[in-house]
N, C-alpha and C. Protein backbone atom coordinates (compact mmCIF):
# COMPACT_ATOMS: atom_id res chain seq x y z
N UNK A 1 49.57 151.37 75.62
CA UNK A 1 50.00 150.83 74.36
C UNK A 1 50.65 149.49 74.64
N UNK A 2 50.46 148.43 73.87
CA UNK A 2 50.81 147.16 74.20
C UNK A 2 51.97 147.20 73.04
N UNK A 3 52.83 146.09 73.75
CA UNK A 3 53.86 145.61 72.68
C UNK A 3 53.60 144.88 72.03
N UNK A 4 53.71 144.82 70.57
CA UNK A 4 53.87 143.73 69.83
C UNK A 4 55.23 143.33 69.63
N UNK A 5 55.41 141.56 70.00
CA UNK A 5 56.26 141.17 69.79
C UNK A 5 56.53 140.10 67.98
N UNK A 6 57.56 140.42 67.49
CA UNK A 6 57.65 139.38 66.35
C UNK A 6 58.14 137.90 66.58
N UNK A 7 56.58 137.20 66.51
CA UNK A 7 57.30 135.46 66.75
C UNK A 7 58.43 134.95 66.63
N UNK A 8 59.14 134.29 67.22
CA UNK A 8 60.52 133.52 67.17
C UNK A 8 60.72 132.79 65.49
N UNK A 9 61.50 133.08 64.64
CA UNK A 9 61.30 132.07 63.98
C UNK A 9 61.29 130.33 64.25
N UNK A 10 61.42 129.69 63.90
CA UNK A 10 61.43 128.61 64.06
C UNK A 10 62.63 127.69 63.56
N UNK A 11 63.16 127.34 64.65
CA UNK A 11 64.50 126.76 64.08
C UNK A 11 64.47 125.69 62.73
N UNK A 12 65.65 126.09 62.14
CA UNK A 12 65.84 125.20 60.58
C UNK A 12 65.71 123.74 61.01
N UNK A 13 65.16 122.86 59.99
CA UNK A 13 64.47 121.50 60.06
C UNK A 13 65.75 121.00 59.93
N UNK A 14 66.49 119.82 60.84
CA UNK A 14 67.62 119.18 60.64
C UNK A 14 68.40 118.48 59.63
N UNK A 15 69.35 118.90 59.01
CA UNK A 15 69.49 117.94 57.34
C UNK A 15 69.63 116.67 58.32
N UNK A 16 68.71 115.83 57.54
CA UNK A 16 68.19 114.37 57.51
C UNK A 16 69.49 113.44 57.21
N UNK A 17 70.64 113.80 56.23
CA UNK A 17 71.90 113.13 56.25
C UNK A 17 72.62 113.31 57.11
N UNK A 18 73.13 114.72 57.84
CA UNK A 18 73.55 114.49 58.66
C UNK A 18 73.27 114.34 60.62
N UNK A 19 71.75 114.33 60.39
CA UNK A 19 71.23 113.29 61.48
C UNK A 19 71.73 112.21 61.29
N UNK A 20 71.90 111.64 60.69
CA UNK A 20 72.11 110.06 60.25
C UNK A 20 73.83 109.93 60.75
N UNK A 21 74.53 110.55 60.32
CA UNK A 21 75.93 110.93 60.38
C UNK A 21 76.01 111.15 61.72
N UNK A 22 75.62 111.77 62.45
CA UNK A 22 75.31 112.07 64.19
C UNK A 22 74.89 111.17 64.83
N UNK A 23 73.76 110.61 64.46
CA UNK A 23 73.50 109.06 65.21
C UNK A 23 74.44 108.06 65.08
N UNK A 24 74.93 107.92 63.78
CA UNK A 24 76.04 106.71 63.58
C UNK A 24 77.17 107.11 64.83
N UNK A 25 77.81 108.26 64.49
CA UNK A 25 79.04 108.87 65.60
C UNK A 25 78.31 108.66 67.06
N UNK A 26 77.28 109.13 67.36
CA UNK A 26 76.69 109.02 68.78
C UNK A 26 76.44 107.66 69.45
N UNK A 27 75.90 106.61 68.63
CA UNK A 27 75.93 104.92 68.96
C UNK A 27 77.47 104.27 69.48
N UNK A 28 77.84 105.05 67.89
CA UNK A 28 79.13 104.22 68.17
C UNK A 28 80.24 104.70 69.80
N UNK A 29 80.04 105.49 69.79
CA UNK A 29 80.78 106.30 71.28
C UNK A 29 80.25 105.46 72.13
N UNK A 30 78.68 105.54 72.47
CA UNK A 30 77.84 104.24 73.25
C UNK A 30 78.08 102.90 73.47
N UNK A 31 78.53 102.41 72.09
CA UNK A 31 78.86 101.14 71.89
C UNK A 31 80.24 101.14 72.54
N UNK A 32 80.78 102.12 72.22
CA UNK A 32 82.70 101.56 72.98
C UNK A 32 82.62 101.49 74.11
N UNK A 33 81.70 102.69 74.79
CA UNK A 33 81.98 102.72 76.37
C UNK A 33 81.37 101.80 77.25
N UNK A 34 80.05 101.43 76.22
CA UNK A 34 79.32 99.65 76.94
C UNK A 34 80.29 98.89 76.82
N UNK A 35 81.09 98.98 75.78
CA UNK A 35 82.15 97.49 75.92
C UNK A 35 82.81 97.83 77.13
N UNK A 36 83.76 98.81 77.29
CA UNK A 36 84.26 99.05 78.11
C UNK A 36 83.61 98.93 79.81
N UNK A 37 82.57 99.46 79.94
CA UNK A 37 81.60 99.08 81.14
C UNK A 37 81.18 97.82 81.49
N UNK A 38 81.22 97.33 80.60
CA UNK A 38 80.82 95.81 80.35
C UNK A 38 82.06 94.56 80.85
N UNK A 39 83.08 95.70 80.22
CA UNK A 39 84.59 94.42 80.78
C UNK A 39 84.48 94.74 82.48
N UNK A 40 84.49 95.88 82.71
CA UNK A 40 84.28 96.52 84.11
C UNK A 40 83.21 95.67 84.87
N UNK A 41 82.06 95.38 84.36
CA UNK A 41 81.27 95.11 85.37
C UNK A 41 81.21 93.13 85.54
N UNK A 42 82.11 92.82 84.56
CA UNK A 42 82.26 91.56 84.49
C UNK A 42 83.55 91.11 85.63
N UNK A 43 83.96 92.41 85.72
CA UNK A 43 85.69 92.03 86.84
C UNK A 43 84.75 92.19 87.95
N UNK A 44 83.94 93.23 88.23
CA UNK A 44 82.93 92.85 89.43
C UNK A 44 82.39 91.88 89.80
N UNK A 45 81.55 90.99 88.68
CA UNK A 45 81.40 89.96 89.61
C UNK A 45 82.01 88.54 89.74
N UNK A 46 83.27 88.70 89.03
CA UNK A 46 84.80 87.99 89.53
C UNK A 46 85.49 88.59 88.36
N UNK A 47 86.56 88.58 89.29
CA UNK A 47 87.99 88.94 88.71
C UNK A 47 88.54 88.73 87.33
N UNK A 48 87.97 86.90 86.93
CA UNK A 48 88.79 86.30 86.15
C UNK A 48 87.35 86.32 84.96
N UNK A 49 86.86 86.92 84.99
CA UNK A 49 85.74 87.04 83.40
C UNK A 49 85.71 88.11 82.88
N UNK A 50 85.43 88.04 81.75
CA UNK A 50 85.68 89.34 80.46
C UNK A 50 84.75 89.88 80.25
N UNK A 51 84.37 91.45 79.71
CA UNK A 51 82.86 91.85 79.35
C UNK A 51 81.80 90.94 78.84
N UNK A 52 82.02 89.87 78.02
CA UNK A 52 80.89 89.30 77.22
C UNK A 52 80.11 88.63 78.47
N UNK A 53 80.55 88.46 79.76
CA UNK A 53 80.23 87.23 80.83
C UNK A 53 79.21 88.01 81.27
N UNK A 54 79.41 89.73 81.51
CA UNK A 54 78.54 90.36 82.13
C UNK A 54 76.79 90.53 81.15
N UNK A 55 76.76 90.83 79.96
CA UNK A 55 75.87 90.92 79.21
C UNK A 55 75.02 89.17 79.10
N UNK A 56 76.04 88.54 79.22
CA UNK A 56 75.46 87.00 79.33
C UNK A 56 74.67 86.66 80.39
N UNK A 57 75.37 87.06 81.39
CA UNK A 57 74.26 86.56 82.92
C UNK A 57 73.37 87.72 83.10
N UNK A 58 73.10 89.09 82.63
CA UNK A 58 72.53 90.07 82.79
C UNK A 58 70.71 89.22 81.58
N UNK A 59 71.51 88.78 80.69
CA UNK A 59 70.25 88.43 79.53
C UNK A 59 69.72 86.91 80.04
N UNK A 60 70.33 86.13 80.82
CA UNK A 60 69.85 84.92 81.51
C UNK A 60 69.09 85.48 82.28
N UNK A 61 69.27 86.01 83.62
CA UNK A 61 68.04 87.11 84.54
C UNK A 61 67.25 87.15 84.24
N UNK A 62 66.88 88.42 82.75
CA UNK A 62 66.14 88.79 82.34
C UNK A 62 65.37 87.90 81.24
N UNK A 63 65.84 86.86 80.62
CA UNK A 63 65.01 86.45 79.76
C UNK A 63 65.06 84.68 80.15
N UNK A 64 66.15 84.26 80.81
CA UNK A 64 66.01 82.80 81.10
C UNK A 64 65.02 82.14 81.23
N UNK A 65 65.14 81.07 81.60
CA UNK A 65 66.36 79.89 81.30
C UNK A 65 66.67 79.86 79.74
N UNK A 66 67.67 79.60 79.44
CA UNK A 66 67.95 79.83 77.99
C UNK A 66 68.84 78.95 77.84
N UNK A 67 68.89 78.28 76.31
CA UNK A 67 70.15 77.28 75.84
C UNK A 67 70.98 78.36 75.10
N UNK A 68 72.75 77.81 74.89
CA UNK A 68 72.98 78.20 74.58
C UNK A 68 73.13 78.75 73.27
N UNK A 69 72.57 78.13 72.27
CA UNK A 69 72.44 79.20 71.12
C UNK A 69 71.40 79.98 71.53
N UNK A 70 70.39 80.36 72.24
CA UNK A 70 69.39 81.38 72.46
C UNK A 70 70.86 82.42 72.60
N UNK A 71 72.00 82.16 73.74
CA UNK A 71 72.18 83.02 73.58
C UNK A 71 73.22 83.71 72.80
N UNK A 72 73.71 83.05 71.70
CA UNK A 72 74.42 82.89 70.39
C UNK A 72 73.60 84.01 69.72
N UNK A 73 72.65 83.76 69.48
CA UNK A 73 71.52 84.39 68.51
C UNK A 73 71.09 86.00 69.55
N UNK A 74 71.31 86.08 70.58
CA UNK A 74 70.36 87.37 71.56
C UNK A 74 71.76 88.15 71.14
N UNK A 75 72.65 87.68 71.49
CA UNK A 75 73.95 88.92 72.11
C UNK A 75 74.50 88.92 70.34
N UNK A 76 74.85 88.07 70.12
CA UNK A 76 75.36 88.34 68.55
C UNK A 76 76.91 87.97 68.78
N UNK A 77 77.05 86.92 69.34
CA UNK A 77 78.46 86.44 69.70
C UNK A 77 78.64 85.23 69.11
N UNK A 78 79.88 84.74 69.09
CA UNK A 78 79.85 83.16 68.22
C UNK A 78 79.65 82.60 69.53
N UNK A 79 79.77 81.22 69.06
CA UNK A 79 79.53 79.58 69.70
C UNK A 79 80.32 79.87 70.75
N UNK A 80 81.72 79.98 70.36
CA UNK A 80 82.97 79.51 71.16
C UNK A 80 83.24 80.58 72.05
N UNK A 81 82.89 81.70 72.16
CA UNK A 81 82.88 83.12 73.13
C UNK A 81 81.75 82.50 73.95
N UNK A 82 80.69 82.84 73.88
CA UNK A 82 79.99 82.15 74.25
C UNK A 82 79.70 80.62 75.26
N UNK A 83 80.16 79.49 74.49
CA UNK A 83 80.35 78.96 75.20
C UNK A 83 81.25 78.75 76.39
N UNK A 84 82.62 79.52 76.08
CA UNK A 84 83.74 79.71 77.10
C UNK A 84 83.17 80.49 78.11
N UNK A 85 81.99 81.62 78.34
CA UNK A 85 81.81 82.51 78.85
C UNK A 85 80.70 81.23 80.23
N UNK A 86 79.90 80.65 79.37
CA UNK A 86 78.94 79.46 80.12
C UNK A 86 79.79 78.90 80.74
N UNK A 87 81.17 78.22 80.81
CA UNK A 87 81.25 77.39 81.55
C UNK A 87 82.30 78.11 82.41
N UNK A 88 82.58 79.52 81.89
CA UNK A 88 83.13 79.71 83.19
C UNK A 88 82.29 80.79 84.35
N UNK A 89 81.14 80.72 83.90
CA UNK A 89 80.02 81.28 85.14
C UNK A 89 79.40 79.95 85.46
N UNK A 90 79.55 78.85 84.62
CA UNK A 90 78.72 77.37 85.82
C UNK A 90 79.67 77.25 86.62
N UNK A 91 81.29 77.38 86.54
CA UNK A 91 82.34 76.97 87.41
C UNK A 91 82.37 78.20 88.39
N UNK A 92 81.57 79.42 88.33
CA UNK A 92 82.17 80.17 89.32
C UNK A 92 80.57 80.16 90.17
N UNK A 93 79.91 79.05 89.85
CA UNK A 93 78.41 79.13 90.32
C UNK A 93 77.57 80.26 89.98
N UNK A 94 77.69 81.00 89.24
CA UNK A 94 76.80 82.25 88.76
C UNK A 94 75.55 81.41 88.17
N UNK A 95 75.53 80.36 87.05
CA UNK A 95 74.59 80.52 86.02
C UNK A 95 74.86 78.45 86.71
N UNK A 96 73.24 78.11 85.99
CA UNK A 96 73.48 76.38 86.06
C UNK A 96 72.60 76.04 84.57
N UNK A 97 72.97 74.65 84.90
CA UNK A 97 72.84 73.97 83.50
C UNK A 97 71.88 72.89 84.10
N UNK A 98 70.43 72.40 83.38
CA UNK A 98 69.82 71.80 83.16
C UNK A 98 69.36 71.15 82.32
N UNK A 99 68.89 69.29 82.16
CA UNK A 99 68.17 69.23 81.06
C UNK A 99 67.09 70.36 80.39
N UNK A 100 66.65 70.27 79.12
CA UNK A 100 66.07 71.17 78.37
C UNK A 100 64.84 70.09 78.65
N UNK A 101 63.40 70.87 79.17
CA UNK A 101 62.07 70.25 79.10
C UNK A 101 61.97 69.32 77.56
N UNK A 102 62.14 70.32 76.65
CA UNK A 102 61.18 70.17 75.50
C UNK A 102 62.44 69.32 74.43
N UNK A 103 63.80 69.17 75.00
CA UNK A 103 64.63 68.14 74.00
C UNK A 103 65.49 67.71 75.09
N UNK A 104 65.47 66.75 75.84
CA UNK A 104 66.53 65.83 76.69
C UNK A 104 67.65 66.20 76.18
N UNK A 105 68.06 66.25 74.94
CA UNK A 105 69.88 66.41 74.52
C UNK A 105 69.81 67.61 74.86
N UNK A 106 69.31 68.58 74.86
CA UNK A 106 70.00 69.95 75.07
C UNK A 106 69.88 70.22 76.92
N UNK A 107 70.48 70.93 76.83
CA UNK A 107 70.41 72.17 78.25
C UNK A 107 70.19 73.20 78.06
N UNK A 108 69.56 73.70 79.26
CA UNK A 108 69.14 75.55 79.39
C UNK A 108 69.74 76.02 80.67
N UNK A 109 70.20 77.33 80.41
CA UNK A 109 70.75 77.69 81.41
C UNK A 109 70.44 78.82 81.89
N UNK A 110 70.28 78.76 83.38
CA UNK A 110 69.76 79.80 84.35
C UNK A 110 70.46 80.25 85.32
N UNK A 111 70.31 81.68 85.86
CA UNK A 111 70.95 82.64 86.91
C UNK A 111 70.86 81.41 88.55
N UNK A 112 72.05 81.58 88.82
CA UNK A 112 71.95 80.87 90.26
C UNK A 112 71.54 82.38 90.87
N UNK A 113 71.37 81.57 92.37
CA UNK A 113 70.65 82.37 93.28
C UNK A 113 72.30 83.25 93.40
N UNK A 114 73.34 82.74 93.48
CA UNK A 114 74.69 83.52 93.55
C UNK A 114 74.45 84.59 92.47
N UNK A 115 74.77 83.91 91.05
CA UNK A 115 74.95 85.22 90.10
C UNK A 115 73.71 85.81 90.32
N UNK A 116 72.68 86.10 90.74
CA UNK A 116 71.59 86.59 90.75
C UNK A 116 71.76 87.84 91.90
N UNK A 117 72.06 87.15 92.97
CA UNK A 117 72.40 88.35 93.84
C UNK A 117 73.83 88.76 93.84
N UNK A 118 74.48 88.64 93.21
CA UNK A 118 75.93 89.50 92.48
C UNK A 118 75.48 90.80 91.48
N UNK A 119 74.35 89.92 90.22
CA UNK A 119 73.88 90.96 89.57
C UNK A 119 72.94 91.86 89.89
N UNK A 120 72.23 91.56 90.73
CA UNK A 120 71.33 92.63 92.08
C UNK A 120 72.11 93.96 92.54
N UNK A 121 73.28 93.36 92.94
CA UNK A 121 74.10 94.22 93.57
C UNK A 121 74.70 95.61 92.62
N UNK A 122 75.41 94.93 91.74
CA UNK A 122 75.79 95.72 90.49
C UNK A 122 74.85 96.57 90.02
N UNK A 123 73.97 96.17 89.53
CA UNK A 123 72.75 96.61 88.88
C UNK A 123 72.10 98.15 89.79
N UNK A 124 72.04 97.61 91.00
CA UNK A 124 71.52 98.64 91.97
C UNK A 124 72.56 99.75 91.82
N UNK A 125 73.78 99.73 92.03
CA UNK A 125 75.03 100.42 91.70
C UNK A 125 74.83 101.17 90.44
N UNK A 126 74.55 100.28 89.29
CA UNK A 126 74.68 101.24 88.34
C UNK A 126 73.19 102.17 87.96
N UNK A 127 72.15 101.51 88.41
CA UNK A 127 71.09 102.37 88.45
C UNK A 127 71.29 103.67 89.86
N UNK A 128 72.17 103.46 90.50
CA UNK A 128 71.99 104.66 91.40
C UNK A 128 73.01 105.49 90.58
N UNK A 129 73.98 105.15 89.67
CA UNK A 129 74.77 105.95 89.40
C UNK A 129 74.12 106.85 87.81
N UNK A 130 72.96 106.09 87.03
CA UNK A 130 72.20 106.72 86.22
C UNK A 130 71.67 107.38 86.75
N UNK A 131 70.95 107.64 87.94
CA UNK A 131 69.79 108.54 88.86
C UNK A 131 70.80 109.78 88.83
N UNK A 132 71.73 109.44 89.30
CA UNK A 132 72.69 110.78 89.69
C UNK A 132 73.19 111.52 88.55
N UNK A 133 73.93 110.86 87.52
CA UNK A 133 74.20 111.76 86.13
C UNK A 133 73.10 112.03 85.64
N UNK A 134 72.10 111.79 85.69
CA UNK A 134 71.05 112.33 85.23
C UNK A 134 69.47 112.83 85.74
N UNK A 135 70.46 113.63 87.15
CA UNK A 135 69.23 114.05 88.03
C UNK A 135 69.03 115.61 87.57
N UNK A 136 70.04 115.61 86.68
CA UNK A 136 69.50 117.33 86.53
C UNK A 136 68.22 117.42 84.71
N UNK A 137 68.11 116.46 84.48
CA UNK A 137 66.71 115.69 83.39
C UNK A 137 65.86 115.79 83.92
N UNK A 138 64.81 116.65 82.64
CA UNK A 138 63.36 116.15 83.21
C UNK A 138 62.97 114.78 83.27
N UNK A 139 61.94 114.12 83.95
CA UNK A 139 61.39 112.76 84.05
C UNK A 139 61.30 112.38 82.83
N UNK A 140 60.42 113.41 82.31
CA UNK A 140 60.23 112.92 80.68
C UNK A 140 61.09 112.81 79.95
N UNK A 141 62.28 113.38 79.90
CA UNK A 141 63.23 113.13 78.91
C UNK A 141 63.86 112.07 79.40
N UNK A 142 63.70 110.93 80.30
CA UNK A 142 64.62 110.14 80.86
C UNK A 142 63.77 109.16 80.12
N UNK A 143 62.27 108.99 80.46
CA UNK A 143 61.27 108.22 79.85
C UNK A 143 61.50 108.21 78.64
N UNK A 144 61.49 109.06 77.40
CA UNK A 144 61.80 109.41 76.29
C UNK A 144 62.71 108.45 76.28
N UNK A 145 63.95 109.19 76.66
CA UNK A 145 65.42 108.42 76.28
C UNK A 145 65.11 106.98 75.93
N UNK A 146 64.78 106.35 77.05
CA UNK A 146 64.39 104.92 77.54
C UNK A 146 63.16 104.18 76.35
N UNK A 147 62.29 105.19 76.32
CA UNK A 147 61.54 104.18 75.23
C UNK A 147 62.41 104.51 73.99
N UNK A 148 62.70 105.72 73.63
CA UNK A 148 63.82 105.47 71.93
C UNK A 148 64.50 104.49 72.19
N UNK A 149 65.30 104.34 73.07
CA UNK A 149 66.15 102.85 72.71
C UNK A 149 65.69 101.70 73.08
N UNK A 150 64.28 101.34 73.19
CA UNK A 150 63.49 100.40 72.95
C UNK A 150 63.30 99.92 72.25
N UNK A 151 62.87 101.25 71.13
CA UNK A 151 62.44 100.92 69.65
C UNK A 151 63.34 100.81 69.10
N UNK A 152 65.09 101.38 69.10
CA UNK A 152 65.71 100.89 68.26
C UNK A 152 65.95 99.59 68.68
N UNK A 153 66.21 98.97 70.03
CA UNK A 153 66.69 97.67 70.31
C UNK A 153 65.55 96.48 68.90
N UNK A 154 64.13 96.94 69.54
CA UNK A 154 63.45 95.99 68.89
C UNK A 154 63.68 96.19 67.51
N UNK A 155 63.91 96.99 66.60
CA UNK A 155 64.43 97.13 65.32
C UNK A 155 65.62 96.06 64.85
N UNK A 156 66.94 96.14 65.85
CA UNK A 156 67.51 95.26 65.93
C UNK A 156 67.72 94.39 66.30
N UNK A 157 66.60 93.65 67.24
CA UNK A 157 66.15 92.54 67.16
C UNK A 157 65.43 91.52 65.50
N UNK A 158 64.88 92.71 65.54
CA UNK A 158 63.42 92.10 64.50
C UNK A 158 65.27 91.67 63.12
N UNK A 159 66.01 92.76 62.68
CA UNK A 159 67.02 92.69 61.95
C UNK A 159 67.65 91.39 61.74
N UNK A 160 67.92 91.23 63.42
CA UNK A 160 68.79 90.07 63.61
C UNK A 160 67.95 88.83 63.61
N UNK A 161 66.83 88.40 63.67
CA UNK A 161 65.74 87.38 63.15
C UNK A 161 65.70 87.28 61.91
N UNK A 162 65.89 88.62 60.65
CA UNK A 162 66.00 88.28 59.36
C UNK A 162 66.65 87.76 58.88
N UNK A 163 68.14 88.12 59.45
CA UNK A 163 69.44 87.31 58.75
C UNK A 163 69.59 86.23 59.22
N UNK A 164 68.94 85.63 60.83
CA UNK A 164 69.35 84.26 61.06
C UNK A 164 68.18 83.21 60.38
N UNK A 165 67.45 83.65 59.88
CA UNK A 165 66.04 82.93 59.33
C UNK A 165 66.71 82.21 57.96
């Protein structure tokens, strides 16, 4: 005689408001502790710079050479943060300043070979320290993770192009 078993029901479909209510609370926790990581990883690669310095030379790396409103407009910082943050990574040799190809009056600014291998260093650090909090994850859910906040980044990208347009 075989058992029949009665199917699992199927768990209740999530109220849709308070998903919304959970994501808002869950970002925002994200968002404090990047700031916070962010002031941290900026004392790493000197003493005397504040979180915004670290996200600044991290988005030169990756997307440079860039003027500075590119990066006014990327990070979502004013002029004057911003610019204070540029000249005190050209003075600590992290980042340099060049004429701009395509307008002589401006400059673009790019990762020195210094801030470059400062942020190498860090970077490796904090990717070994993601491997480890999250070696007990499947692959896929790490992949997952990683492309969802892709799509939201580009969401808030595409956002932040509407309102500066």
């Amino acid at each position: 005689m075989s058992a029949v078993t009665d199917p699992q029901p199927a768990p209740p479909a999530p109220d849709q408001h308070e998903s919304f209510v959970r994501l808002e609370r869950e970002i925002g926790l994200l968002l404090r502790r990047s700031r916070a990581i962010s002031a941290r990883l900026a004392r790493e690669l000197h003493p005397d710079l504040d979180g915004a310095a670290y996200g600044l030379l991290a988005l030169l790396q990756d997307a440079g050479p860039l003027r500075a409103s590119d990066l006014v407009a990327r990070l979502g910082l004013d002029k004057s943060t911003v610019s204070r943050q540029v000249a005190s990574l050209v003075d600590l040799g992290m980042v340099t300043r060049a004429p701009d190809p395509a307008d002589g009056r401006a400059q673009v600014l790019t990762t020195s070979a210094e801030g470059a291998a400062r942020l190498a260093r860090i970077r490796d650090a904090r990717r070994a320290r993601w491997e480890a909090d999250l070696s007990g994850w499947p692959a896929d859910d790490v992949a997952t993770l990683g492309e969802l906040l892709a799509r939201l980044n580009r969401l808030g990208e595409a956002r932040e192009a509407e309102t500066t347009e």
